[in-house]
Protein backbone atom coordinates (compact mmCIF):
# COMPACT_ATOMS: atom_id res chain seq x y z
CA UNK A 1 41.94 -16.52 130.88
CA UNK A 2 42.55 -18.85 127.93
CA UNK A 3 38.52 -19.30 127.59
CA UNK A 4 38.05 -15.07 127.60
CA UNK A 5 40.98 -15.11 124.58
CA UNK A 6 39.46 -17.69 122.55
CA UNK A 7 35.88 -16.00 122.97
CA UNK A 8 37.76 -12.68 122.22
CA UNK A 9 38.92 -14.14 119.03
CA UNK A 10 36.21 -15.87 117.75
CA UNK A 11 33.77 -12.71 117.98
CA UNK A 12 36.28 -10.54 116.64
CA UNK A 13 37.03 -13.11 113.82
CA UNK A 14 32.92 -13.41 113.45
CA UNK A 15 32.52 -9.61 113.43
CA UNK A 16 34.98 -9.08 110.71
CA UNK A 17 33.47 -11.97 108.57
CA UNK A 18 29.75 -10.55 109.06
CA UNK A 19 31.62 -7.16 108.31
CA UNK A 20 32.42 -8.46 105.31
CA UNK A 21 29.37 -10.44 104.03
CA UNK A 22 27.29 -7.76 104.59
CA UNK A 23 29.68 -4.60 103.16
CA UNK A 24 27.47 -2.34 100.49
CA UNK A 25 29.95 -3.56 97.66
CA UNK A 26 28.83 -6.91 98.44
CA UNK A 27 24.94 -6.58 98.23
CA UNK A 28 25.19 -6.88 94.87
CA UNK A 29 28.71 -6.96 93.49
CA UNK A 30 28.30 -6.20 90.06
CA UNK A 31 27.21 -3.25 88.12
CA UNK A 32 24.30 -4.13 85.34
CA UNK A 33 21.56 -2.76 83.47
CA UNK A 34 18.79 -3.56 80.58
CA UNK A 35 17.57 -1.28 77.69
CA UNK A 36 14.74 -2.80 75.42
CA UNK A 37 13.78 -0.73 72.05
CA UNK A 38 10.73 -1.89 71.00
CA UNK A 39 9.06 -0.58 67.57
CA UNK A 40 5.29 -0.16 67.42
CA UNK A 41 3.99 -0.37 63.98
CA UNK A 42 1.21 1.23 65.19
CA UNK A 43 2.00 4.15 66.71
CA UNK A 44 5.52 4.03 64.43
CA UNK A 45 7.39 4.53 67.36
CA UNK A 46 10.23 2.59 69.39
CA UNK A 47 8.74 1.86 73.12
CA UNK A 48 12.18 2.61 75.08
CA UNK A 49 12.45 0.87 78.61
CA UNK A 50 15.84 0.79 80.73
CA UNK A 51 16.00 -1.29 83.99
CA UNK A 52 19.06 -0.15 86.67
CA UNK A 53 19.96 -1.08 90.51
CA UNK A 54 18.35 1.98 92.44
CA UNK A 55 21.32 2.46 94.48
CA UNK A 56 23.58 2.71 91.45
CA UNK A 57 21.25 4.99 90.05
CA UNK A 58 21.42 7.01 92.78
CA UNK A 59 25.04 7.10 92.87
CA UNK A 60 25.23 8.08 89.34
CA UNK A 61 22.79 10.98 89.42
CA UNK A 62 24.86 12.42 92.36
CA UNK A 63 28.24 12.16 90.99
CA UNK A 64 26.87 13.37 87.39
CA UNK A 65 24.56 16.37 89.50
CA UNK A 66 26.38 16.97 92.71
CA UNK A 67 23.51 16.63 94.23
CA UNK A 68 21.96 13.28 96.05
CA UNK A 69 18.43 12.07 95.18
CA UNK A 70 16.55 9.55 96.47
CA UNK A 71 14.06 7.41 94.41
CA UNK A 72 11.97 6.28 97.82
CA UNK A 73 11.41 9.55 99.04
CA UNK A 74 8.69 11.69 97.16
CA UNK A 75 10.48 15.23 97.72
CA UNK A 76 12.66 14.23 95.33
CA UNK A 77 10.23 13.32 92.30
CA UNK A 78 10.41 16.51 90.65
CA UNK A 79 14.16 16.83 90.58
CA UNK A 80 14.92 12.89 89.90
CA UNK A 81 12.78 14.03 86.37
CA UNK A 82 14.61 16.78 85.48
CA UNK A 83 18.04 14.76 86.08
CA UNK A 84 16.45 11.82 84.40
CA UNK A 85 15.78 13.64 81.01
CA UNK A 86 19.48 15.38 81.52
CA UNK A 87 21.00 12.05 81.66
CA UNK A 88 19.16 9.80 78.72
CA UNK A 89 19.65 12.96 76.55
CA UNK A 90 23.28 12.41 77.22
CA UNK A 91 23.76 8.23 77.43
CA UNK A 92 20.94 6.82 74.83
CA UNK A 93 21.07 7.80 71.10
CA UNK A 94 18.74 6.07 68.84
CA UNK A 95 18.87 5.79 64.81
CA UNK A 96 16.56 4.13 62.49
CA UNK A 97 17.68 3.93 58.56
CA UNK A 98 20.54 6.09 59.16
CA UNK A 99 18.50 9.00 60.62
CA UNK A 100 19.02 10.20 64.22
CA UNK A 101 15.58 9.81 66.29
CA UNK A 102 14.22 12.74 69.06
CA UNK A 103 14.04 10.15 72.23
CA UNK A 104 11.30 11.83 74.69
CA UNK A 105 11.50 11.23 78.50
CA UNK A 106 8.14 9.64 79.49
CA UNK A 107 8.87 9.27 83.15
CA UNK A 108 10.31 6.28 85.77
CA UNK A 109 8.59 3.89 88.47
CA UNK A 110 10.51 2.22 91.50
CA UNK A 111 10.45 -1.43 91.39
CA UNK A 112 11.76 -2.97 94.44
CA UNK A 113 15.47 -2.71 93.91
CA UNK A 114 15.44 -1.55 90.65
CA UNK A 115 14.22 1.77 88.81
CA UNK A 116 12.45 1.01 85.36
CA UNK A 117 12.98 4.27 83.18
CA UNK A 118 10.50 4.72 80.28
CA UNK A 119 11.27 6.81 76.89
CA UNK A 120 9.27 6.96 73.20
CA UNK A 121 11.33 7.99 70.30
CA UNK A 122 9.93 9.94 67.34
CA UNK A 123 7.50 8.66 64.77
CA UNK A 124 9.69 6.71 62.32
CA UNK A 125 8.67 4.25 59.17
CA UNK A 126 9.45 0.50 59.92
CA UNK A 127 13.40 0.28 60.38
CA UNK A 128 15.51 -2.03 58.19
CA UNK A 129 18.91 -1.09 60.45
CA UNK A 130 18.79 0.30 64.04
CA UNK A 131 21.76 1.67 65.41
CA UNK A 132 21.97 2.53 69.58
CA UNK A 133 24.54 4.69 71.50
CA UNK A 134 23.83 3.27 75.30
CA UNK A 135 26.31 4.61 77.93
CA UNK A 136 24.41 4.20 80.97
CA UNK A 137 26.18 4.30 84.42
CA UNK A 138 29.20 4.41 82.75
CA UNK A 139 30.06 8.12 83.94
CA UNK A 140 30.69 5.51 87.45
CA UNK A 141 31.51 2.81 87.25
CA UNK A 142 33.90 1.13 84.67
CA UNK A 143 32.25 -2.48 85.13
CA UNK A 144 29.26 -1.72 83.72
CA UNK A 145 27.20 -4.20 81.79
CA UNK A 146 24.10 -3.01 79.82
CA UNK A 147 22.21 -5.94 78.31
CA UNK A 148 20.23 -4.38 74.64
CA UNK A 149 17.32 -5.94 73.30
CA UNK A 150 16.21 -4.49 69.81
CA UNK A 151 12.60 -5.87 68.67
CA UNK A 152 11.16 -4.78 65.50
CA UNK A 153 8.61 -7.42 63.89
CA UNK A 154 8.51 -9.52 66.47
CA UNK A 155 12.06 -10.46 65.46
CA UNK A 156 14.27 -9.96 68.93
CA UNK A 157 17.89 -8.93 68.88
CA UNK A 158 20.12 -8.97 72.01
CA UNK A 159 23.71 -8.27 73.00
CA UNK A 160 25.64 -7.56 76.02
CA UNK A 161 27.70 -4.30 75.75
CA UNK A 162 30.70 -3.59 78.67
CA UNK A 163 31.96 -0.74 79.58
CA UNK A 164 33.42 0.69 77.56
CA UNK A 165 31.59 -0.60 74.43
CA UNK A 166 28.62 1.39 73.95
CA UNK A 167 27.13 0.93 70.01
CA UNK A 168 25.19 -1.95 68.67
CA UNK A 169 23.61 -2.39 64.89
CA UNK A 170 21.19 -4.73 64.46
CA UNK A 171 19.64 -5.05 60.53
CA UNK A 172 16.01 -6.27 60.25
């Protein structure tokens, strides 16, 4: 009898560890993100690439939407777009010299575990000062991290912005 308790215990004491190790929150226990803006001189443009978790991304779209997506299913392409170019009209502002920029939705790719999201702003002269509005995933979750890079130049700026910090201003 004593053998049949211990056993009892140590799988139930097992189970609720593996429970544990394995819960959703714990596949990857923090919420973060990356936004580059990079300005080509050639086509006078910032190239606009944002990097998220799928599964937050998912979660995000269906609490903002009310309706759940998934990025590994193609039936979904169609409406992922048109909640895609909803949501970085909302969450990314761009200016250059003072001057609000028209941000155009270029489309997204899966990558593994992670959705890149691509964007192209306006045609804009070389910028001296670029200021950013990025409020991604915040709408969810208030431990958000986005990591900004601003490159214009060559000449890389980056900062870390938590939730609820969303505005960086980088001079060139």
């Amino acid at each position: 009898m004593k053998k049949i308790i211990t056993a009892l215990f140590t799988f139930l004491f097992a189970a609720s560890l593996f429970s544990n190790v394995f819960s959703t929150k714990d596949i990857h226990p923090y919420h973060v993100g990356s936004v580059e803006f990079k300005y080509n001189p050639t086509s006078k443009t910032f190239e606009i690439s944002g990097k998220f978790f799928l599964d937050d991304l998912e979660n995000v779209l269906k609490a903002k939407y009310g309706k759940a997506v998934h990025f590994n299913d193609e039936k979904y392409k169609s409406q992922i777009n048109a909640y895609l170019i909803q949501y970085c009209e909302e969450y990314l502002k761009l200016k250059s010299d003072n001057k609000f920029l028209k941000i155009n939705y270029l489309g997204y790719e899966e990558d593994s575990e992670a959705v890149n999201i691509y964007l192209e702003s306006e045609k804009t002269a070389t910028p001296k000062k670029v200021e950013t509005a990025v409020s991604f995933l915040y709408n969810l979750y208030d431990d958000q991290m986005n990591i900004i890079h601003i490159i214009v130049g060559g000449n890389r700026k980056s900062q870390r912005l938590n939730y609820p910090d969303r505005y960086l201003y980088q001079n060139f």
